[in-house]
Protein backbone atom coordinates (compact mmCIF):
# COMPACT_ATOMS: atom_id res chain seq x y z
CA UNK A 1 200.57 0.72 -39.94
CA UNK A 2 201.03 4.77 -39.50
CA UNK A 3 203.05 4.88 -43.05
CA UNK A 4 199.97 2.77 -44.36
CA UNK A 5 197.36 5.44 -43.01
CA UNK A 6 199.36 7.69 -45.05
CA UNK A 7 198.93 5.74 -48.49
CA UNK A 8 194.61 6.07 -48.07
CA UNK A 9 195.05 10.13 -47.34
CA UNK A 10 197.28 10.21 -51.07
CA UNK A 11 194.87 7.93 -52.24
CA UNK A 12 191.88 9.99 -51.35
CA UNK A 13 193.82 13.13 -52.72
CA UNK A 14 195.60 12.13 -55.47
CA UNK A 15 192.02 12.07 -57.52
CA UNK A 16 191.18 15.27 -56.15
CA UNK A 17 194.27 17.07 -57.53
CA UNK A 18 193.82 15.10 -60.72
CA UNK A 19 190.28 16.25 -61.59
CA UNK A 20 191.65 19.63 -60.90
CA UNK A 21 195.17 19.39 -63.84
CA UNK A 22 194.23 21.68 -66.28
CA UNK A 23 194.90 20.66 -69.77
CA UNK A 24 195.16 16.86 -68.22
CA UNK A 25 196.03 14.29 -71.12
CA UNK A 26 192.98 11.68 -71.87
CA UNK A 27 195.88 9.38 -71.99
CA UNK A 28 197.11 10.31 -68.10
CA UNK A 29 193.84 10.26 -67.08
CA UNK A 30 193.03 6.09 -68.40
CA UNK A 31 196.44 5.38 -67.36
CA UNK A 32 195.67 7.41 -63.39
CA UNK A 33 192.85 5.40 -62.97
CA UNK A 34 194.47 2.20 -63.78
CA UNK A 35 197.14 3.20 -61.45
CA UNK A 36 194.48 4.23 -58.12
CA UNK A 37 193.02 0.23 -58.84
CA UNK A 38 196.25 -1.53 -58.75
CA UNK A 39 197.22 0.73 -55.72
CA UNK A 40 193.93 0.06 -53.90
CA UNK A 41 194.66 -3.37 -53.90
CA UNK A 42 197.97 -2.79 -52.61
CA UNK A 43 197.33 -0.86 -49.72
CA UNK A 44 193.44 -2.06 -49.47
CA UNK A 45 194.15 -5.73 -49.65
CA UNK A 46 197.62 -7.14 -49.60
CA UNK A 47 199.20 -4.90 -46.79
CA UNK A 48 195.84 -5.98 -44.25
CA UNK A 49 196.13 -9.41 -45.31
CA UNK A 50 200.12 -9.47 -44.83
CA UNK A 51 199.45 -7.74 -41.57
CA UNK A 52 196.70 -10.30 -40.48
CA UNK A 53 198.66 -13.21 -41.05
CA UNK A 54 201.50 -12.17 -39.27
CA UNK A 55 199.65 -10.89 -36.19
CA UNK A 56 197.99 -14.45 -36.13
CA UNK A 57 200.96 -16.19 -37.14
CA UNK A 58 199.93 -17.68 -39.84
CA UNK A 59 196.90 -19.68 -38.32
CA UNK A 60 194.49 -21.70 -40.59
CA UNK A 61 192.05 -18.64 -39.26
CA UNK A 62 194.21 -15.59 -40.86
CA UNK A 63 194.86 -17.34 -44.12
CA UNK A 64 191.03 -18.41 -44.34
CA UNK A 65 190.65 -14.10 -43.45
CA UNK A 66 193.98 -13.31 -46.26
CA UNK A 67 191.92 -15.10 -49.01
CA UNK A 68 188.66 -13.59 -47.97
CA UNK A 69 190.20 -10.54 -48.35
CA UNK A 70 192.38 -10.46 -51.18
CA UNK A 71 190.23 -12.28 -53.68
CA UNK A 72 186.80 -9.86 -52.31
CA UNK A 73 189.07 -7.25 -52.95
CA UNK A 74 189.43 -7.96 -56.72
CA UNK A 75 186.00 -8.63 -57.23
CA UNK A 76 185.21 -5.40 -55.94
CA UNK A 77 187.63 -3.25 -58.07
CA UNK A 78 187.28 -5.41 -60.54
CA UNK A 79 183.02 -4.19 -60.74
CA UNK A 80 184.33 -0.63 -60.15
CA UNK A 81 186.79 -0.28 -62.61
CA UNK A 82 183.94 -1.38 -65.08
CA UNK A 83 180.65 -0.21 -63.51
CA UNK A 84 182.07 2.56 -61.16
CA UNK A 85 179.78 4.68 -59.10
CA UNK A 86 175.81 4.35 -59.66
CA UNK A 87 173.64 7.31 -61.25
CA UNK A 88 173.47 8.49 -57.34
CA UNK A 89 177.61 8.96 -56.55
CA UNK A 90 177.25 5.87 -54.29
CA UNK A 91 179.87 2.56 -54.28
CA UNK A 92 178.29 -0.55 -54.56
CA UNK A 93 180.34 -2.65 -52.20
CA UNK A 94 182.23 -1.23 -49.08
CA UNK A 95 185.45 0.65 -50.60
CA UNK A 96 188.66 -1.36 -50.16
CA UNK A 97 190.21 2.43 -48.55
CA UNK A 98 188.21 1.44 -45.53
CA UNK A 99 190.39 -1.55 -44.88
CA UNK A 100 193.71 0.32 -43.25
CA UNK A 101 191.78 2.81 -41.48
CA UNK A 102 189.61 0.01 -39.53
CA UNK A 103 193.50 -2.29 -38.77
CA UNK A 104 194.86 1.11 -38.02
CA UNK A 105 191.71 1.39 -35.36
CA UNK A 106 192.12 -1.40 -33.74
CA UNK A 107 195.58 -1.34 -33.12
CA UNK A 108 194.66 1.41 -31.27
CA UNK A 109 192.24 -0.35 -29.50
CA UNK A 110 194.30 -3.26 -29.01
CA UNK A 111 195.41 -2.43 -25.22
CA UNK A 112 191.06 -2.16 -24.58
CA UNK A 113 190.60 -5.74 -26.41
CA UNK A 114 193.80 -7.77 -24.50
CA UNK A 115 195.98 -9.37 -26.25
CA UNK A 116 193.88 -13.00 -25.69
CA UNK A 117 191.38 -12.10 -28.25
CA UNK A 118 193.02 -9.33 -30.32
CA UNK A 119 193.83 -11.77 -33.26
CA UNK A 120 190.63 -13.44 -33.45
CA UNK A 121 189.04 -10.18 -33.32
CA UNK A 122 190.92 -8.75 -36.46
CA UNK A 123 190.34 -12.10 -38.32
CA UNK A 124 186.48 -12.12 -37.70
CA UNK A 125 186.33 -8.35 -38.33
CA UNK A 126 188.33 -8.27 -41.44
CA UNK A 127 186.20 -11.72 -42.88
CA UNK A 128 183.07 -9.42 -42.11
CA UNK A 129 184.49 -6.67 -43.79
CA UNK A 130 185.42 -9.19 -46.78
CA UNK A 131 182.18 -10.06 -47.41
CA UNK A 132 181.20 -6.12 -47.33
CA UNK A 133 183.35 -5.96 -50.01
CA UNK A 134 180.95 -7.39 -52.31
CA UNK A 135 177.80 -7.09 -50.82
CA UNK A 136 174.92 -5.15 -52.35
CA UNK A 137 175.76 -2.01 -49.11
CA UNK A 138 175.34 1.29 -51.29
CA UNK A 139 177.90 3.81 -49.79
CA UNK A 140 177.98 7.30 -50.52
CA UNK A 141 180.80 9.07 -52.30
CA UNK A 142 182.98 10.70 -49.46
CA UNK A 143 181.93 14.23 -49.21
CA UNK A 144 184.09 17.39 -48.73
CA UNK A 145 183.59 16.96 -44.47
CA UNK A 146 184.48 13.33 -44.77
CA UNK A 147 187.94 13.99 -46.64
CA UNK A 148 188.76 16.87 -43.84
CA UNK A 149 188.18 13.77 -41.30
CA UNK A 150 189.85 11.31 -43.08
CA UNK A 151 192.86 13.69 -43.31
CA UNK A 152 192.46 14.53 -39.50
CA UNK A 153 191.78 10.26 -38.44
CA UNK A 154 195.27 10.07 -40.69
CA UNK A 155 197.51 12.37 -39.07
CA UNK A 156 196.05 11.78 -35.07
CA UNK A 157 196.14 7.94 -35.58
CA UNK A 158 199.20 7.74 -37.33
CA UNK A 159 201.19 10.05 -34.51
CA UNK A 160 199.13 7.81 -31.83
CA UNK A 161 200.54 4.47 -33.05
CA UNK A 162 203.91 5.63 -33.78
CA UNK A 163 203.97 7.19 -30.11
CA UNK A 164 202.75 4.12 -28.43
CA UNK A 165 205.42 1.96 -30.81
CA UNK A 166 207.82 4.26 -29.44
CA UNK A 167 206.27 3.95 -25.45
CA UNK A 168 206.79 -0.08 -25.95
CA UNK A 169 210.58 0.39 -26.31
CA UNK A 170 211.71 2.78 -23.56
């Protein structure tokens, strides 16, 4: 989970350094942005659903949540990689980069939760963010400020859940 915080900071940057390549190849460019959408549903979709169904161990609950997820998940790049932002700058559909921030959250919140309803509470909030996938939620294009606490949410949460991983086995 703290090496998969890392892959939404790269994510986030990766674009930012790529707008900025001088003399960038139209070529690079079609073949970057098929690149971020197949690694958006790697780290957006297929690492929370592998970590969901292993955390529940493999209940009819997590796979219900794993399907929700990964098949959302290509509906929603697949209407960004061909609609992309509206006229405004905002997403239509929740961003699948919100998916490893929120498991990396509540793994930190896990010891708050107990351990009775932690899986059941990933599961329900993962199908709700599913379905906020591909719902008609219009989310602004993260800003300047919002990259800054992305990068800073990356880097604190990351150190906190390696620390506690580390806590669990002395």
């Amino acid at each position: 989970m703290a090496v998969a915080l890392w892959a939404v900071l790269a994510d986030h940057i990766d674009g930012i350094v790529a707008n900025r390549a001088p003399n960038r190849d139209p070529d690079a460019a079609k073949m970057g942005k098929s690149l971020d959408g197949f690694g958006d549903i790697i780290y957006g979709a297929v690492l929370p659903t592998a970590i969901v169904i292993q955390l529940s161990h493999a209940s009819i609950l997590s796979l219900a949540t794993a399907t929700a997820l990964l098949v959302a998940g290509a509906i929603r790049l697949s209407y960004f990689a061909n609609f992309g932002r509206s006229s405004d700058g905002r997403f239509l559909g929740v961003p699948l980069s919100y998916d490893v921030p929120l498991l990396a959250l509540l793994f930190l919140l896990q010891p708050f939760i107990g351990a009775e309803l932690f899986e059941w509470f990933v599961n329900v909030c993962f199908l709700l963010l599913a379905a906020a996938h591909v719902a008609s939620i219009r989310v602004p294009s993260p800003s300047p400020a919002m990259y800054a606490a992305i990068s800073i949410f990356v880097v604190v949460s990351s150190a906190a859940l390696v620390m506690g991983r580390l806590s669990s086995h002395v």
